[in-house]
N, C-alpha and C. Protein backbone atom coordinates (compact mmCIF):
# COMPACT_ATOMS: atom_id res chain seq x y z
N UNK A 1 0.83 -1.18 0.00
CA UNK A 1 0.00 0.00 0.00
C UNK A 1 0.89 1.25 0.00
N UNK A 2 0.61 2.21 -0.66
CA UNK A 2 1.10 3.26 -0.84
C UNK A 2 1.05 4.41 0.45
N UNK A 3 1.98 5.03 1.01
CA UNK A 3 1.96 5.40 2.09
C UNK A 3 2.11 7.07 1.78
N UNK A 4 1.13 7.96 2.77
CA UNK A 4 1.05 9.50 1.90
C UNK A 4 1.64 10.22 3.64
N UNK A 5 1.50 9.42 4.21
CA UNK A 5 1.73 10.02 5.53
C UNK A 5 3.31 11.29 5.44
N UNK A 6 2.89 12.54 6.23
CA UNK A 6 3.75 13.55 6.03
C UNK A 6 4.08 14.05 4.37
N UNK A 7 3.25 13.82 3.58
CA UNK A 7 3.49 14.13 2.30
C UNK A 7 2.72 15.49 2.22
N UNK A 8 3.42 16.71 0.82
CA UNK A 8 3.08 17.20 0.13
C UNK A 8 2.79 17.30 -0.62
N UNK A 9 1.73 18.34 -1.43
CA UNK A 9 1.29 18.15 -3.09
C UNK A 9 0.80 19.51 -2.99
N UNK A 10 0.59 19.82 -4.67
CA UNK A 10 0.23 20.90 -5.22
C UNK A 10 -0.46 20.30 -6.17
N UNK A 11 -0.51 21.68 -6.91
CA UNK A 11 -1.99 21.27 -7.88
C UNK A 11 -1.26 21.30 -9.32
N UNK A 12 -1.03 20.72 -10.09
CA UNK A 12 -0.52 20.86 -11.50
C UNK A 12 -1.53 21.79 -12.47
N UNK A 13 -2.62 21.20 -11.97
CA UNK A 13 -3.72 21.53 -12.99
C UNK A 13 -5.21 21.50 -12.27
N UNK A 14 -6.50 21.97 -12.65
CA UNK A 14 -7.52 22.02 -12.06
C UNK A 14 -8.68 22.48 -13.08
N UNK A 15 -9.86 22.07 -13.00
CA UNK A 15 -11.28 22.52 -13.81
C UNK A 15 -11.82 24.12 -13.31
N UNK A 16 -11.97 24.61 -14.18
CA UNK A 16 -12.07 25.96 -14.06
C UNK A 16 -13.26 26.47 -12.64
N UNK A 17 -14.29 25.52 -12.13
CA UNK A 17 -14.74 25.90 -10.95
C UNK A 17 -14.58 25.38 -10.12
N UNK A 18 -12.72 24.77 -10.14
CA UNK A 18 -12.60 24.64 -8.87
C UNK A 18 -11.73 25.98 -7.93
N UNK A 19 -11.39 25.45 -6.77
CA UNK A 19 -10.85 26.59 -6.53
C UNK A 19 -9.36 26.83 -5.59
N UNK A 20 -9.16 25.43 -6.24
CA UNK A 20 -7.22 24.71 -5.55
C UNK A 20 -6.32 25.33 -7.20
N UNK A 21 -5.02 25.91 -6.53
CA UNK A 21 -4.21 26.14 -7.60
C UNK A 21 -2.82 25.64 -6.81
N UNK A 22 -1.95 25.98 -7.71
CA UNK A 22 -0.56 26.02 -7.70
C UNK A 22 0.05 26.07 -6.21
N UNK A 23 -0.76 27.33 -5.82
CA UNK A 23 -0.40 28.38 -4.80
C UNK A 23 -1.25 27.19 -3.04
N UNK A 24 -2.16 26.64 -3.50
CA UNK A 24 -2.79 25.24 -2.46
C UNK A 24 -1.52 24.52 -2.23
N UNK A 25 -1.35 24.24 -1.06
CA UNK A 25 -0.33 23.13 -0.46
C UNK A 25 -1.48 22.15 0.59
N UNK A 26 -1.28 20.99 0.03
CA UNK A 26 -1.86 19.81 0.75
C UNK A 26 -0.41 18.79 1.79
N UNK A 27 -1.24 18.85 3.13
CA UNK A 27 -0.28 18.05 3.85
C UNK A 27 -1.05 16.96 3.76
N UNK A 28 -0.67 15.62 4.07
CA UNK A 28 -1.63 14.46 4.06
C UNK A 28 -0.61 13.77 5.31
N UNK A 29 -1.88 13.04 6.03
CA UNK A 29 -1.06 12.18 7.43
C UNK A 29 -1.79 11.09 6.64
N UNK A 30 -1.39 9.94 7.40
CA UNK A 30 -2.54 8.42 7.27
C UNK A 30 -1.84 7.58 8.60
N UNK A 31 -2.65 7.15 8.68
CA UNK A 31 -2.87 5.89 10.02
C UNK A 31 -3.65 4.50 9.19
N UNK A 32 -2.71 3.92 8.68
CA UNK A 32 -3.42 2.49 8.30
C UNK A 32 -4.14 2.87 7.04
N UNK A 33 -5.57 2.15 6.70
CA UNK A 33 -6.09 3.18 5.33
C UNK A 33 -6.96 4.59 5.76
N UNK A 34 -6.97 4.93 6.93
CA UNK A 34 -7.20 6.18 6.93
C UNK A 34 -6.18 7.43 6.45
N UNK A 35 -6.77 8.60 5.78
CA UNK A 35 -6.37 9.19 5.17
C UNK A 35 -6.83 10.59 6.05
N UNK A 36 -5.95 11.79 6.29
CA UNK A 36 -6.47 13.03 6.21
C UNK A 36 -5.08 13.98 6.10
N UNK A 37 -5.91 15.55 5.42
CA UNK A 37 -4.62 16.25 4.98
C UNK A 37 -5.40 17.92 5.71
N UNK A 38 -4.70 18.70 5.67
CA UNK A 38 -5.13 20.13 5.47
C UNK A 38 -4.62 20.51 4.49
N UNK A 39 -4.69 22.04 4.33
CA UNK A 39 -4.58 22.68 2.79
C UNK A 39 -5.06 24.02 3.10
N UNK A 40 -4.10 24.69 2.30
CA UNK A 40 -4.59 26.05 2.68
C UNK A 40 -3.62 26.91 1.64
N UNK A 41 -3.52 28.23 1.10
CA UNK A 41 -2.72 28.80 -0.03
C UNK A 41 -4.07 29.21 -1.29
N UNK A 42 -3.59 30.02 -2.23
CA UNK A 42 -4.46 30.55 -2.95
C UNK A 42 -5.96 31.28 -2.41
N UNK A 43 -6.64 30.43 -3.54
CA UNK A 43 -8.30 30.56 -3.17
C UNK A 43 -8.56 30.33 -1.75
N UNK A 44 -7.92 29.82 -1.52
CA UNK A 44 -8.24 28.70 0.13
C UNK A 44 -7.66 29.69 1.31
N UNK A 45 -8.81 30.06 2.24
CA UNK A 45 -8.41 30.00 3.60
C UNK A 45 -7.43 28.89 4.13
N UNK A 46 -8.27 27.75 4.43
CA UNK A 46 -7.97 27.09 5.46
C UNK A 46 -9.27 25.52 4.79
N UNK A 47 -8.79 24.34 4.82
CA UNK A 47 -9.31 23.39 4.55
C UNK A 47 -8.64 22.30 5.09
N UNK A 48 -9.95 21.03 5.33
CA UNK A 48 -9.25 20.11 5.68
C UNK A 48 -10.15 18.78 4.81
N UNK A 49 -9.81 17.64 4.51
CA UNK A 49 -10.22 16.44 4.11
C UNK A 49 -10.01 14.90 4.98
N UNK A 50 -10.85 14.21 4.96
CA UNK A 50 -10.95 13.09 5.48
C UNK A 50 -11.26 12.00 4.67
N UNK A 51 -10.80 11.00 4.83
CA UNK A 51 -11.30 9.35 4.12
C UNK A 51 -10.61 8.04 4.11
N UNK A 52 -10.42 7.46 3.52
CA UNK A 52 -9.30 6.14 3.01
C UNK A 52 -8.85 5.88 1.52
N UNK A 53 -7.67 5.02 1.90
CA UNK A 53 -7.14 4.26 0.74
C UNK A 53 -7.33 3.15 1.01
N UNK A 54 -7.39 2.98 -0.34
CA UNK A 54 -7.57 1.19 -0.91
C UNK A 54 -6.52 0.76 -2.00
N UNK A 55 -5.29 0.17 -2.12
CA UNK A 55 -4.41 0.48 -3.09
C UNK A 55 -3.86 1.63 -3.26
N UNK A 56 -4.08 1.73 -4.75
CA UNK A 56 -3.57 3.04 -5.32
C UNK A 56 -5.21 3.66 -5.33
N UNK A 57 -5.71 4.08 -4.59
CA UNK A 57 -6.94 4.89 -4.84
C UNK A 57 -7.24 5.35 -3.34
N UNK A 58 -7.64 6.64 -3.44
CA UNK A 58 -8.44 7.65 -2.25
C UNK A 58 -9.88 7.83 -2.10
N UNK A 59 -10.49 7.57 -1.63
CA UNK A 59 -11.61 8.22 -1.54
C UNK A 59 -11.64 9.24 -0.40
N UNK A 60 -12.64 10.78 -0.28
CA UNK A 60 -12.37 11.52 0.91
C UNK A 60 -13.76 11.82 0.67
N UNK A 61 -13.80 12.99 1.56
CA UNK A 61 -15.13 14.17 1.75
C UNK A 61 -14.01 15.71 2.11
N UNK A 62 -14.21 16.70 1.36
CA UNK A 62 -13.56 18.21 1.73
C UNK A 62 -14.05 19.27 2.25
N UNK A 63 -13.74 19.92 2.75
CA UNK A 63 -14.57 21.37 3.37
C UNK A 63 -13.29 22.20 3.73
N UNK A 64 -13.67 23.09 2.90
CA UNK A 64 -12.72 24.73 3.05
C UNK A 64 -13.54 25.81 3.32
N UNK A 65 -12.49 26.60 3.62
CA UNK A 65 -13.09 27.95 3.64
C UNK A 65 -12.26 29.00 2.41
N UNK A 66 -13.01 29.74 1.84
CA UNK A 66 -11.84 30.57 0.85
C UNK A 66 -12.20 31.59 0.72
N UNK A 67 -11.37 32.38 0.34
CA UNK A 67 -11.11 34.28 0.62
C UNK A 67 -12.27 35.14 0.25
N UNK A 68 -13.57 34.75 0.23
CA UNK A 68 -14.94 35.31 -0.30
C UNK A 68 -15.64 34.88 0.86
N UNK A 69 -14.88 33.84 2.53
CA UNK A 69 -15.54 33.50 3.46
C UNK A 69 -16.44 32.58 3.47
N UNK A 70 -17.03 31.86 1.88
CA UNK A 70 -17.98 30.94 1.61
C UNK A 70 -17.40 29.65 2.26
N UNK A 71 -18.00 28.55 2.68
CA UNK A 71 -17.46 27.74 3.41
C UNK A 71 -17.84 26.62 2.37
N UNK A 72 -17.68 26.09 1.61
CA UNK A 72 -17.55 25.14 0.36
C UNK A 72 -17.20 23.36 0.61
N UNK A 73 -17.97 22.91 0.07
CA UNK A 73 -17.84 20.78 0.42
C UNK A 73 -17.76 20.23 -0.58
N UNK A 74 -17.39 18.88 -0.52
CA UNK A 74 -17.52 18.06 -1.58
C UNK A 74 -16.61 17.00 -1.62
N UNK A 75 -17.08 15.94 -2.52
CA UNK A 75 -16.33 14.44 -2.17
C UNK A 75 -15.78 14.30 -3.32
N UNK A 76 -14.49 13.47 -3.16
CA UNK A 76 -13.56 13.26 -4.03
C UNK A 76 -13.27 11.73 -4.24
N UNK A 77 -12.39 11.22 -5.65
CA UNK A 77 -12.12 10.17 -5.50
C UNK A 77 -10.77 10.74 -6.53
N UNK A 78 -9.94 9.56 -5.81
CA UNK A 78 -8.53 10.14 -6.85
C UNK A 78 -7.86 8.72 -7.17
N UNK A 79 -6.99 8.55 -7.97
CA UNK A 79 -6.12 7.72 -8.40
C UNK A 79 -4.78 7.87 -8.47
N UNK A 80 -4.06 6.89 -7.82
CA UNK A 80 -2.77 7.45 -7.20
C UNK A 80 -1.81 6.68 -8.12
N UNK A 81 -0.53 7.71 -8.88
CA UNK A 81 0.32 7.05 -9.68
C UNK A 81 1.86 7.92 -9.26
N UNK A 82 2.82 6.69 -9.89
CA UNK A 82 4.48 7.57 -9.50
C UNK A 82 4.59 7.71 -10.26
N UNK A 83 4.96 8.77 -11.06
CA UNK A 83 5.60 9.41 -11.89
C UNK A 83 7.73 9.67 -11.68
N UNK A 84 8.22 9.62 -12.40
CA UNK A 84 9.61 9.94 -12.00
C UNK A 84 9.88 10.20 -10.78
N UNK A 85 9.34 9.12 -9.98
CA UNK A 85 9.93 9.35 -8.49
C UNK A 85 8.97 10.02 -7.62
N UNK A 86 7.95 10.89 -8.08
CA UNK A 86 7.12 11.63 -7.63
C UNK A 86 5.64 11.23 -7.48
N UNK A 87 4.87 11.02 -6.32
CA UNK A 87 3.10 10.73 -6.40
C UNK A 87 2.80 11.46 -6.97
N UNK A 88 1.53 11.09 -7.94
CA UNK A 88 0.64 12.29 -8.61
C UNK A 88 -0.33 11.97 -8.18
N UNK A 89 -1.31 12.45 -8.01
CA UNK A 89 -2.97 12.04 -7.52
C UNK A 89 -3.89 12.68 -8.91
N UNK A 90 -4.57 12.06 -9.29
CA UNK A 90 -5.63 12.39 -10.01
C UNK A 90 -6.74 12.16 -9.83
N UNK A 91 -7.35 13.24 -9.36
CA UNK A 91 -8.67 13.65 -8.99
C UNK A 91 -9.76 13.82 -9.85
N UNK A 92 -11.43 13.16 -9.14
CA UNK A 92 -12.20 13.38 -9.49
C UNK A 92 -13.65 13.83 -8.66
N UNK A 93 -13.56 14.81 -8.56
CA UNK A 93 -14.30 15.54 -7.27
C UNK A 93 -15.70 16.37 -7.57
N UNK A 94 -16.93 16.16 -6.80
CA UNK A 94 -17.73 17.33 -7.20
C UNK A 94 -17.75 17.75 -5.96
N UNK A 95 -18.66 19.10 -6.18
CA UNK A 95 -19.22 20.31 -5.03
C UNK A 95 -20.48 19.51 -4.57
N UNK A 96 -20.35 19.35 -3.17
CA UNK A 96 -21.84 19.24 -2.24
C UNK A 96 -22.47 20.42 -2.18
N UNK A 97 -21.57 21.81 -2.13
CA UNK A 97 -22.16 22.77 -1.83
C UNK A 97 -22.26 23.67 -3.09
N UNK A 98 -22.59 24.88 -2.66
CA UNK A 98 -22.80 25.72 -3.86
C UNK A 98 -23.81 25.15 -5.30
N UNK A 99 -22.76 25.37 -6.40
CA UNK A 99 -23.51 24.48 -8.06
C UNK A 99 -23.70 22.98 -7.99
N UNK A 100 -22.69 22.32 -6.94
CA UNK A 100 -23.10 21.08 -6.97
C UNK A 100 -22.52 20.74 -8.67
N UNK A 101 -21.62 21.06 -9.05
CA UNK A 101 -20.52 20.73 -10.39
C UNK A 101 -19.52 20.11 -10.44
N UNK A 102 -19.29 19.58 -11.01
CA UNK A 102 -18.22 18.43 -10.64
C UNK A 102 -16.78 19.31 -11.67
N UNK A 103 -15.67 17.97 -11.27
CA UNK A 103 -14.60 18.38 -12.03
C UNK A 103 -12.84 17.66 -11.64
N UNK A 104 -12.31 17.79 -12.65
CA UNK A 104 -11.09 17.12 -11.84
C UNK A 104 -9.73 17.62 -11.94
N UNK A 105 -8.35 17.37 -11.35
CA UNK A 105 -7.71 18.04 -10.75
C UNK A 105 -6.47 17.04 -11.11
N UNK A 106 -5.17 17.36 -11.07
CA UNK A 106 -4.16 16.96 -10.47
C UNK A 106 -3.11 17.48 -9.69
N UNK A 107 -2.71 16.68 -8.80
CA UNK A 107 -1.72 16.91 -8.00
C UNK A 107 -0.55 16.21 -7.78
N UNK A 108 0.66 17.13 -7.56
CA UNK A 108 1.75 15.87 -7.27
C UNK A 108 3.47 16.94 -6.01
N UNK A 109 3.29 15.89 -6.01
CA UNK A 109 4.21 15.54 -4.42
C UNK A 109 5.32 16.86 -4.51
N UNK A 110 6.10 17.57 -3.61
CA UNK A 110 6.50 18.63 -3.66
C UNK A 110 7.24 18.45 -2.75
């Protein structure tokens, strides 16, 4: 099993309503297949996520806060690959809150 504990990531790339960039830094801990990270940079106040792994795959639930004070949710599922030495996560996430729009994302290790 792939281990994320004390890891970093950024965002390579993202769907235009989301609202993680470059400037988002994700910490991730894990305990066994539990999974959780905070995040905070850019758009983002302050956020945190919760869930598990199974293999190479994440599932979570998210909730941030970001610089307009809106407090924003939504569940994710990602797919976890190494690239040259590096995790990438590729995300596929919609909004609970707000449009309720989906969209997806990548990230990788920093």
């Amino acid at each position: 099993m792939i281990n994320l504990h004390d890891k970093k990531f950024k965002a390579l790339s993202n769907s235009d309503n989301g609202e993680v960039s470059a400037d988002t830094i994700f910490h991730y801990r894990q305990k066994g297949k539990v999974i959780w990270a905070t995040y905070e940079g850019g758009d983002v106040l302050f956020g945190t996520l919760s869930g598990r792994i199974t293999n190479d795959q994440l599932e979570f639930t998210y909730q941030h806060q970001n610089l307009q004070g809106a407090f924003m949710t939504g569940h994710c599922t990602t797919v976890i690959k190494k690239e040259n030495d590096k995790l990438k996560l590729h995300e596929t996430w919609q909004w609970t809150s707000g449009d309720q729009s989906e969209g997806t994302s990548t990230l990788i290790e920093v």
